[in-house]
N, C-alpha and C. Protein backbone atom coordinates (compact mmCIF):
# COMPACT_ATOMS: atom_id res chain seq x y z
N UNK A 1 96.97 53.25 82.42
CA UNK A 1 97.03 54.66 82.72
C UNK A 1 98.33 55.28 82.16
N UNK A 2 99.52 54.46 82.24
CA UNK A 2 100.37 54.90 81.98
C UNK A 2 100.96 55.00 80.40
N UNK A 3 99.89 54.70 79.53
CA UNK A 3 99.66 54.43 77.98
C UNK A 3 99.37 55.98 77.80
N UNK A 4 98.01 56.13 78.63
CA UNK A 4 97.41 57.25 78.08
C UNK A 4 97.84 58.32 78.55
N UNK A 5 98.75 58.49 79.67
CA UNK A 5 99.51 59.44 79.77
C UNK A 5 100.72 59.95 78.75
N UNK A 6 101.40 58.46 78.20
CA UNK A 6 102.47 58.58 76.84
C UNK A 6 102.09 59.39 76.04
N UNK A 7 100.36 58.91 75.23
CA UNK A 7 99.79 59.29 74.03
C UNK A 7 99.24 61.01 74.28
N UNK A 8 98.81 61.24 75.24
CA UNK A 8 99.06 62.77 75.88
C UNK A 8 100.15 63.01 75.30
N UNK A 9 100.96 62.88 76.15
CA UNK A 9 102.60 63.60 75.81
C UNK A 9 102.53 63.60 74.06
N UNK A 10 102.53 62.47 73.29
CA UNK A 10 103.12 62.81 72.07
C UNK A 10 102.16 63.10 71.33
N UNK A 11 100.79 63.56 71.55
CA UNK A 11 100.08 64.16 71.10
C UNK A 11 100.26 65.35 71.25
N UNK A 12 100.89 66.17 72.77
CA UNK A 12 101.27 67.30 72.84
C UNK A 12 102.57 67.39 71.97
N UNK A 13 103.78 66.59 71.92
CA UNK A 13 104.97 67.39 71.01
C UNK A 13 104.68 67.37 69.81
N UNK A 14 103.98 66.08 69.74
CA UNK A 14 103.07 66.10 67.80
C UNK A 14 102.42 67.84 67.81
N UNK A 15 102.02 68.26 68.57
CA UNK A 15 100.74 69.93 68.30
C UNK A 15 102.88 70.44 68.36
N UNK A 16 103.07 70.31 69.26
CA UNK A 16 103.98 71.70 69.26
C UNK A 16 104.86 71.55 68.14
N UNK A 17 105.41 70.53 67.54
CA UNK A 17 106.09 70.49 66.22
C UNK A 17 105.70 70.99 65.32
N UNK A 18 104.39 70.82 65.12
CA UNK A 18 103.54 71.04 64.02
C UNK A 18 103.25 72.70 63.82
N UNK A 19 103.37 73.15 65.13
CA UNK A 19 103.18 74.80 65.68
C UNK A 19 104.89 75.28 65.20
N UNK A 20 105.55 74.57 65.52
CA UNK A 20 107.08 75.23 65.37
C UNK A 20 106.97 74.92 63.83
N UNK A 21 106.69 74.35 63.17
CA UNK A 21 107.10 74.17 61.78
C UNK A 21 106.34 75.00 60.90
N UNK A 22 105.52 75.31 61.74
CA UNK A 22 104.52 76.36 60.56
C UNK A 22 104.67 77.58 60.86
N UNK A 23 105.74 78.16 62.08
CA UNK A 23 106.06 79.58 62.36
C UNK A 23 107.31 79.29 61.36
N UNK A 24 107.98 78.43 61.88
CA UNK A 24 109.42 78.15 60.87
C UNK A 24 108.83 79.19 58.84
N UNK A 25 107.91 78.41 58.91
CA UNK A 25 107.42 78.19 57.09
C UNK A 25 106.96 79.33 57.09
N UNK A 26 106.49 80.26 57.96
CA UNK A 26 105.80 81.35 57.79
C UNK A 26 106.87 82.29 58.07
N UNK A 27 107.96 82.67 58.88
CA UNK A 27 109.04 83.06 58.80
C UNK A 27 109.91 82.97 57.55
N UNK A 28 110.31 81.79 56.73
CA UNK A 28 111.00 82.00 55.57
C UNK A 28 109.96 82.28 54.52
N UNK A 29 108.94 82.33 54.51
CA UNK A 29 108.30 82.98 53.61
C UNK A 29 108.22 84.41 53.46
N UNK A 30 108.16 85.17 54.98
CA UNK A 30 108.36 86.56 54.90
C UNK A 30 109.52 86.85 54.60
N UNK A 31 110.55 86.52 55.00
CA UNK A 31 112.28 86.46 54.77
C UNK A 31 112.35 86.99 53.11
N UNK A 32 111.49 85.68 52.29
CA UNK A 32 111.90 85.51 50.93
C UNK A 32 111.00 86.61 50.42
N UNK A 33 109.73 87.19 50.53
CA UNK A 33 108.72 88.27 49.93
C UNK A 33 110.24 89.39 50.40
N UNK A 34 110.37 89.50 51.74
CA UNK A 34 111.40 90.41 51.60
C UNK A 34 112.30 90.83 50.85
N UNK A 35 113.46 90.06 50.69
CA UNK A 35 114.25 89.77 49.26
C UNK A 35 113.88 89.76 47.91
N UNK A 36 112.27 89.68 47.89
CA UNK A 36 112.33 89.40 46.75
C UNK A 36 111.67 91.08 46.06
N UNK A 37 111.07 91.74 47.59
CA UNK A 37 110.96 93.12 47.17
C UNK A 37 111.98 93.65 46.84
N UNK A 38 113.47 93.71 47.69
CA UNK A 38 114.54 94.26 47.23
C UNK A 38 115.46 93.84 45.39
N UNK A 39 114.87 92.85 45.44
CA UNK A 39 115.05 92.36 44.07
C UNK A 39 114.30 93.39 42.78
N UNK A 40 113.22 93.37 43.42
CA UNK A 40 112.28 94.18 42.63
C UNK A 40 112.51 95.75 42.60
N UNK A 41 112.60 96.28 43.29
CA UNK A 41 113.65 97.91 43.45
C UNK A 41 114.87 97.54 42.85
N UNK A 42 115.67 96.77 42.72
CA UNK A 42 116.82 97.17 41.81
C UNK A 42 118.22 96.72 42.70
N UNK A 43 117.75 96.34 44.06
CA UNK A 43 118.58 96.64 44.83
C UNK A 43 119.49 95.04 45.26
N UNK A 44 120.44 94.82 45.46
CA UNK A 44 121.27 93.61 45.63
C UNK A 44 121.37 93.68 47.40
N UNK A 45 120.92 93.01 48.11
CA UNK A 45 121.14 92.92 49.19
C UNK A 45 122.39 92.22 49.26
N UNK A 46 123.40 92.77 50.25
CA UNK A 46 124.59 92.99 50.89
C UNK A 46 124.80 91.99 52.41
N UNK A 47 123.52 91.85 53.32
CA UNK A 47 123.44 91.09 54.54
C UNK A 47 121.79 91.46 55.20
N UNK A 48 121.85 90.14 55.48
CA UNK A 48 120.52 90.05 56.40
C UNK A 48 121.42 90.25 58.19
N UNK A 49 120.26 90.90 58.51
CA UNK A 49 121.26 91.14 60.07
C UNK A 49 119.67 90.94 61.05
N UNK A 50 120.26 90.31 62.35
CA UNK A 50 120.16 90.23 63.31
C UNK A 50 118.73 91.22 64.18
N UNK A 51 117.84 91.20 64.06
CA UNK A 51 117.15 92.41 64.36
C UNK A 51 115.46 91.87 66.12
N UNK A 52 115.93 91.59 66.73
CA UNK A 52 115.03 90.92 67.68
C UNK A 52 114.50 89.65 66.93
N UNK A 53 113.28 89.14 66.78
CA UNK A 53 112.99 87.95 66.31
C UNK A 53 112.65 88.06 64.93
N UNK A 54 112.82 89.25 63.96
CA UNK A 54 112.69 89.46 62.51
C UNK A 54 114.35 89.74 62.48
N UNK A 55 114.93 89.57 60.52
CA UNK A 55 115.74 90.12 60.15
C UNK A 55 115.74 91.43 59.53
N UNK A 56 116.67 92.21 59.68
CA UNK A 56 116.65 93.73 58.51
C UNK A 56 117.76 93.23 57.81
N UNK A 57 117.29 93.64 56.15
CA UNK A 57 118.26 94.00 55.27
C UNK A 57 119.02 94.99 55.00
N UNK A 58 120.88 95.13 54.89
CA UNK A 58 121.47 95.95 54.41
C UNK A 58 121.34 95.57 52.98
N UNK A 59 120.76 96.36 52.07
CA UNK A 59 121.17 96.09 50.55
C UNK A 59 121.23 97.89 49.95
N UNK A 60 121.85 97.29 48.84
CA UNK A 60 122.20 98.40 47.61
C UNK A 60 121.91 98.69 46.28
N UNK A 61 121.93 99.53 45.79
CA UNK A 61 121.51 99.80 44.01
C UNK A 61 123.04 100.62 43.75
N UNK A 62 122.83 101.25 42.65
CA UNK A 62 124.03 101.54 42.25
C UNK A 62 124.21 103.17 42.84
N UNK A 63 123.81 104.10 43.24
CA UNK A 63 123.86 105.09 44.05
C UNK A 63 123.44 105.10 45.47
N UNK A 64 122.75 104.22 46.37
CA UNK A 64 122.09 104.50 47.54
C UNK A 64 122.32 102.86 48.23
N UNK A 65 123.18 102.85 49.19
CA UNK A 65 122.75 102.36 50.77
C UNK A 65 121.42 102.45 51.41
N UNK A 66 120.78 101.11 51.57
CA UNK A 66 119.46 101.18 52.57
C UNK A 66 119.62 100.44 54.15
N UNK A 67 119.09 100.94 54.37
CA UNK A 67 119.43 100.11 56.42
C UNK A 67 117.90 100.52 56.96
N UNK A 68 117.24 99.74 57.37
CA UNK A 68 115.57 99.86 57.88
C UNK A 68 115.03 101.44 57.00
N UNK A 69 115.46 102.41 57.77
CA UNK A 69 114.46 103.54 57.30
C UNK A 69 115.50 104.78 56.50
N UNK A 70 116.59 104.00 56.82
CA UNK A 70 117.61 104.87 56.00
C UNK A 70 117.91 105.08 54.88
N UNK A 71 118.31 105.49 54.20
CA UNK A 71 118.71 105.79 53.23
C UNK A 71 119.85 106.68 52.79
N UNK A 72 121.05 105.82 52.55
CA UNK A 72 122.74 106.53 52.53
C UNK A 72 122.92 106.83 51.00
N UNK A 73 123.26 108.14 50.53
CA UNK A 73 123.77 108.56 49.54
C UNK A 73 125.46 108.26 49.09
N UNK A 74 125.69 107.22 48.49
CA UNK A 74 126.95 106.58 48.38
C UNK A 74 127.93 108.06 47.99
N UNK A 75 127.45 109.19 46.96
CA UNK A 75 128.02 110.27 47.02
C UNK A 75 128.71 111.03 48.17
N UNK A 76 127.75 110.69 49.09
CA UNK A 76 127.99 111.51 50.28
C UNK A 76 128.58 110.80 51.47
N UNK A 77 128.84 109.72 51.20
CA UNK A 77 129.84 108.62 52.08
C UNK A 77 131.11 109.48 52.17
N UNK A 78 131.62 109.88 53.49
CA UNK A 78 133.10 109.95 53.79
C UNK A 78 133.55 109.15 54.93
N UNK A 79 133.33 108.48 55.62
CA UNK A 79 134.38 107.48 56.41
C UNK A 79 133.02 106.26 56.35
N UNK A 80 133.50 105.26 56.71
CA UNK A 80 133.16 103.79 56.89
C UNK A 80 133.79 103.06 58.12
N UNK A 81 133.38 103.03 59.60
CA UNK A 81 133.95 102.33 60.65
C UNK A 81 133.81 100.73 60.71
N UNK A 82 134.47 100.03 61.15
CA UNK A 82 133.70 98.54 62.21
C UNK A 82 133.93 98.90 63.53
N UNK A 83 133.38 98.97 64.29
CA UNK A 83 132.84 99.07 65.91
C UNK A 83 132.61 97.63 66.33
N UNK A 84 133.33 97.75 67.66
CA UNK A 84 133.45 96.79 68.22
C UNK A 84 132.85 97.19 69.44
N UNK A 85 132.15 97.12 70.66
CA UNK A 85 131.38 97.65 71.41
C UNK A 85 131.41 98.96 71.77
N UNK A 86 131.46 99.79 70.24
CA UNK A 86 131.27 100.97 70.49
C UNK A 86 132.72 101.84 69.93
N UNK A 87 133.59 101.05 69.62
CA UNK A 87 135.11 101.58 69.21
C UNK A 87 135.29 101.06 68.30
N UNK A 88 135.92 101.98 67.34
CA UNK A 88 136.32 101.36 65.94
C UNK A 88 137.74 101.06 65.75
N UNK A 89 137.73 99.90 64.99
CA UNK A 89 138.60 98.93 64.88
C UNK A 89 139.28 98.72 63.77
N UNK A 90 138.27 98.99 62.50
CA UNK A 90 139.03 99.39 60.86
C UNK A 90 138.02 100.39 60.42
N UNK A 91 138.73 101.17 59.78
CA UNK A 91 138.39 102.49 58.89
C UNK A 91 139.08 102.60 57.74
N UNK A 92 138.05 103.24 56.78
CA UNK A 92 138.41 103.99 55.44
C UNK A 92 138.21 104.92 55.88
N UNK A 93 138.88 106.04 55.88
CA UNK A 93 138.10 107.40 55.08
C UNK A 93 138.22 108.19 53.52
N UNK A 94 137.40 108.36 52.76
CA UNK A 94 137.25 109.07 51.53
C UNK A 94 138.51 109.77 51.31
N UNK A 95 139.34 109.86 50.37
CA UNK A 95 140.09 110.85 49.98
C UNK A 95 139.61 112.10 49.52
N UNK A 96 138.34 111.64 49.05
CA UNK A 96 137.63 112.99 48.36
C UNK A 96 137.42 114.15 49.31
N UNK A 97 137.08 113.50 50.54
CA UNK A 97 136.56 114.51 51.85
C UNK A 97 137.61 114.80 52.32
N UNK A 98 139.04 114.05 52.72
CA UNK A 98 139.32 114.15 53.49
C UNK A 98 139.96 115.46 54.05
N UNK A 99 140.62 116.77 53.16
CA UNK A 99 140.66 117.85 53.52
C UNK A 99 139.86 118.98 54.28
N UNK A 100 138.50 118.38 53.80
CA UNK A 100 137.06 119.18 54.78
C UNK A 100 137.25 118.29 55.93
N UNK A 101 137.58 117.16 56.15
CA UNK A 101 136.97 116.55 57.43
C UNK A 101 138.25 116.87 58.58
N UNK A 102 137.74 117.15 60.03
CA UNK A 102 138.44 117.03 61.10
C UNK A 102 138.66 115.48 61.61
N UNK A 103 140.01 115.21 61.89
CA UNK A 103 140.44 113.96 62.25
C UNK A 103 139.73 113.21 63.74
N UNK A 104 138.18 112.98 63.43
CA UNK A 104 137.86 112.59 65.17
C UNK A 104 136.88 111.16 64.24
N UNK A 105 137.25 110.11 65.37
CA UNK A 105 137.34 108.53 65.24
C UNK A 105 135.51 108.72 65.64
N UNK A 106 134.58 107.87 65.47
CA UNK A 106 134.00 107.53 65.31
C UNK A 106 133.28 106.68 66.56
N UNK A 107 132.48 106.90 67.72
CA UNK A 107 132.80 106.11 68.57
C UNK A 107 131.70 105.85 69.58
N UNK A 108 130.69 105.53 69.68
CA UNK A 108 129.02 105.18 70.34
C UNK A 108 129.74 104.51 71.61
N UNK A 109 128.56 105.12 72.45
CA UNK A 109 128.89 104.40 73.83
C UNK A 109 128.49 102.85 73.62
N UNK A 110 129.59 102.41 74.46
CA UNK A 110 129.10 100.72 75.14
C UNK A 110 128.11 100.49 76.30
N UNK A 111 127.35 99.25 75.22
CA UNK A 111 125.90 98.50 76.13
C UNK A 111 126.86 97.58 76.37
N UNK A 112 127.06 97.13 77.59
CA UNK A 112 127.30 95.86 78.55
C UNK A 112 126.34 94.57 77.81
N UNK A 113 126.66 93.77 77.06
CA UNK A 113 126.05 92.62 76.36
C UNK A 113 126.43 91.35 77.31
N UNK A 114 126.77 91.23 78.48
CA UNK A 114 127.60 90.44 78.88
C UNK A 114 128.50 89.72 79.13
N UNK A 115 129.01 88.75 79.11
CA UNK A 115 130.37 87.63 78.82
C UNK A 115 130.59 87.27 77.63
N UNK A 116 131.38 87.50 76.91
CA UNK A 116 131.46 87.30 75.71
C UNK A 116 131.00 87.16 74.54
N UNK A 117 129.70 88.31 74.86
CA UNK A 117 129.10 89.00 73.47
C UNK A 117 129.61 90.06 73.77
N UNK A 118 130.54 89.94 72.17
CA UNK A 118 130.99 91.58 72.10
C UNK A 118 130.01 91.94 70.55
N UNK A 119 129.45 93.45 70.93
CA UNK A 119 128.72 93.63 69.55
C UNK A 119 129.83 94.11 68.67
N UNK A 120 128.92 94.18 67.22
CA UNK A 120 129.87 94.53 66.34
C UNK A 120 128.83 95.47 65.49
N UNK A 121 129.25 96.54 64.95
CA UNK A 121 128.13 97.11 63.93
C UNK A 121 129.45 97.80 63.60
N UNK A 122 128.50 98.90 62.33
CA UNK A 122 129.11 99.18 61.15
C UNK A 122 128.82 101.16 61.05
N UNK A 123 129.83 101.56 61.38
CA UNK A 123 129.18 103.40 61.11
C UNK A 123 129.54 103.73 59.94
N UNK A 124 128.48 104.21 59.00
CA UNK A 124 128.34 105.00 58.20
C UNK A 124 128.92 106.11 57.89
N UNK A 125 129.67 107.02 57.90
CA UNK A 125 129.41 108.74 58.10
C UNK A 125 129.27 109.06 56.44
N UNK A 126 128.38 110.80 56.62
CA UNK A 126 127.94 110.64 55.58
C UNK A 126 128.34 111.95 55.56
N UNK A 127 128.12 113.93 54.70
CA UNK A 127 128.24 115.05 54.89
C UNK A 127 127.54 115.33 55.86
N UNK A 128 126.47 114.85 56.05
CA UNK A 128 124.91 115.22 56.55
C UNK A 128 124.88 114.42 58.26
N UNK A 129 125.09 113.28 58.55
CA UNK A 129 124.98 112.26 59.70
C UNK A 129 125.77 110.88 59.58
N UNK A 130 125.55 110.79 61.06
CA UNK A 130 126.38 109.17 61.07
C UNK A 130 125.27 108.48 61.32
N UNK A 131 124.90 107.15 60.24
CA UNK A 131 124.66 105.82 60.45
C UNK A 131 124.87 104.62 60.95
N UNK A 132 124.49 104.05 62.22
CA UNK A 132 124.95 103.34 62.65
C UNK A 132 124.05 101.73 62.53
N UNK A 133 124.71 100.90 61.67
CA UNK A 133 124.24 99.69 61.28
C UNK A 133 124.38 98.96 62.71
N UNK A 134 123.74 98.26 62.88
CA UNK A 134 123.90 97.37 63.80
C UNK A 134 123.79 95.66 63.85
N UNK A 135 125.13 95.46 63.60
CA UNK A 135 125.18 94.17 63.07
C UNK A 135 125.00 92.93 64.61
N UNK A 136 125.21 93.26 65.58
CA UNK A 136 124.46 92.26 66.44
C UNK A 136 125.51 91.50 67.68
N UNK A 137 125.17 91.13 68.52
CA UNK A 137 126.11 90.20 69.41
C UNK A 137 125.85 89.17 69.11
N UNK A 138 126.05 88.21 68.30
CA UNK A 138 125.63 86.89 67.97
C UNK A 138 127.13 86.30 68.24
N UNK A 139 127.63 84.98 68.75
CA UNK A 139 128.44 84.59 69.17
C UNK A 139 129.11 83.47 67.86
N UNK A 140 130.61 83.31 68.14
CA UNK A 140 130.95 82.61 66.97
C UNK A 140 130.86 83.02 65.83
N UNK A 141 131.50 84.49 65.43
CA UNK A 141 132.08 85.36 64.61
C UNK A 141 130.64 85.73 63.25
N UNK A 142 129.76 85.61 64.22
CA UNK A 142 128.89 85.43 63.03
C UNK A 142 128.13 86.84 62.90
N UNK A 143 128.16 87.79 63.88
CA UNK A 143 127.94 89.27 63.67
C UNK A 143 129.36 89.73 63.08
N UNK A 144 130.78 89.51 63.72
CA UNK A 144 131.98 89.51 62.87
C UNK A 144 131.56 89.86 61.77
N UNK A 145 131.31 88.67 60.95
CA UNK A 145 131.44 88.70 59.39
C UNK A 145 130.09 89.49 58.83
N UNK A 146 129.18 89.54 60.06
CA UNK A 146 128.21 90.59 58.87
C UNK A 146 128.72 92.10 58.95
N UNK A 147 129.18 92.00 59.93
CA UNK A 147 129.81 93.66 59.82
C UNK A 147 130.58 93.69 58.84
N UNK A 148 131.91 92.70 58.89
CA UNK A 148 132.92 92.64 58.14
C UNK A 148 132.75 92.50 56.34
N UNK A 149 131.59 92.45 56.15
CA UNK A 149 131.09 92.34 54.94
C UNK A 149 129.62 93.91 54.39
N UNK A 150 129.49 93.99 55.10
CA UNK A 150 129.07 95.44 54.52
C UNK A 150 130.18 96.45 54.81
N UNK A 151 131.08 96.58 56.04
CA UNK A 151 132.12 97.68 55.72
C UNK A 151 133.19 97.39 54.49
N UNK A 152 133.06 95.61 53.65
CA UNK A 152 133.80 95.94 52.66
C UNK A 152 133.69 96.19 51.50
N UNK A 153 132.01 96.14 51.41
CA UNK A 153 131.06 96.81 50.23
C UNK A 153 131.20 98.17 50.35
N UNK A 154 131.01 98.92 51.10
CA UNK A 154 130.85 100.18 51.55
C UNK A 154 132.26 101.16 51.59
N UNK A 155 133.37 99.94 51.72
CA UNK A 155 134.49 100.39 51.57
C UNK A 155 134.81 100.51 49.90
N UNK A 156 134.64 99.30 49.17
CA UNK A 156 134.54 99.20 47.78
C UNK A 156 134.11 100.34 47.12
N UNK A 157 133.45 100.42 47.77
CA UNK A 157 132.09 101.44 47.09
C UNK A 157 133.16 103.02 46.87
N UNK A 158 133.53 103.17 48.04
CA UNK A 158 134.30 104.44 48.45
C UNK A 158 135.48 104.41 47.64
N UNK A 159 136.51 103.49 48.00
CA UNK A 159 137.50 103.28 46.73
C UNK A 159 137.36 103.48 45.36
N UNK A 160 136.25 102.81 45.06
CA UNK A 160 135.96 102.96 43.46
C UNK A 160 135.72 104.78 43.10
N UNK A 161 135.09 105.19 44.25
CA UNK A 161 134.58 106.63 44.00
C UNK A 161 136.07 107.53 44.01
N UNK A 162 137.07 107.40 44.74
CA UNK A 162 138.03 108.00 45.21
C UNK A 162 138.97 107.44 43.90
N UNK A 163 138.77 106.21 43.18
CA UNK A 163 140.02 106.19 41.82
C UNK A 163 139.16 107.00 40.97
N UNK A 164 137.95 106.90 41.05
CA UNK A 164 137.03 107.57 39.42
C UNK A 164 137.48 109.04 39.77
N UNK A 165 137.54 109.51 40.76
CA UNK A 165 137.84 111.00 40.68
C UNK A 165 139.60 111.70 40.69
N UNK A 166 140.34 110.37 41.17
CA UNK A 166 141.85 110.93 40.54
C UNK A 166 142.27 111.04 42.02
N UNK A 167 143.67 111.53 42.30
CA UNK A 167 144.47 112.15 43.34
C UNK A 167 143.41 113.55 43.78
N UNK A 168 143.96 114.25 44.85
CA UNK A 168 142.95 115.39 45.65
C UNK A 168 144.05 116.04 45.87
């Protein structure tokens, strides 16, 4: 009895492996059609981020920022935050703008994530609205660095625009 109770059991983790490995395979397959659409638009993805049990891509082309349904006009970029549950922590702002713009920080209320998830995302501002990326509470600096890596594309991005046009 106690055989055929074993062969139960590892007949059941045999099904559930076999179930986890083929969501696994079916997951990086959507992952990669993903990427490989952004490939196909022109566009260099920047970071895969954090998004419930799918990822969203931040990627770029040579004029336009994309974030799920967004779409950022790199022209029209004047500040770039990192937010830390809701407060920003490093900033650029545009030289180009900065005479039109009033000096006010950037700053989304805080969600309570618990004990030591602190989120991290990324604000946008643009002429038009603020974008707010949301790079994730993932623990062990690993939302950190996705923030920390599109605000330094995005910062790049801004710099380069602010030497091509000279002093203001």
């Amino acid at each position: 009895m106690r055989d055929l109770i074993a062969a139960a059991f590892a007949a059941l983790l045999l099904v559930t492996a076999v179930s986890l490995g083929s969501t696994l395979h079916m997951l990086r397959k959507r992952r990669q059609a993903q990427r490989r659409r952004e490939h196909q638009h022109g566009r260099r993805v920047v970071a895969e981020l954090p998004s419930g049990t799918d990822m969203t891509l931040f990627s770029e082309d040579d004029n336009t920022f994309f974030y799920r349904d967004a779409t950022i006009d790199k022209r029209c970029i004047t500040a770039v935050r990192v937010l830390i549950n809701g407060s920003p922590i490093a900033a650029y702002e545009s030289k180009r703008f900065q005479s039109s713009l009033k000096a006010m920080p950037t700053a989304f209320e805080d969600h309570s994530e618990g004990i030591a998830h602190d989120r991290w995302d990324v604000a946008i501002e643009t002429t038009g609205e603020t974008t707010l990326v949301e790079c994730g509470a993932i623990r062990e600096r690993i939302s950190q660095e996705l923030a920390r890596r599109i605000f330094d594309c995005v910062k790049l991005d801004l710099v380069e625009r602010d030497d091509a046009t000279g002093p203001v």
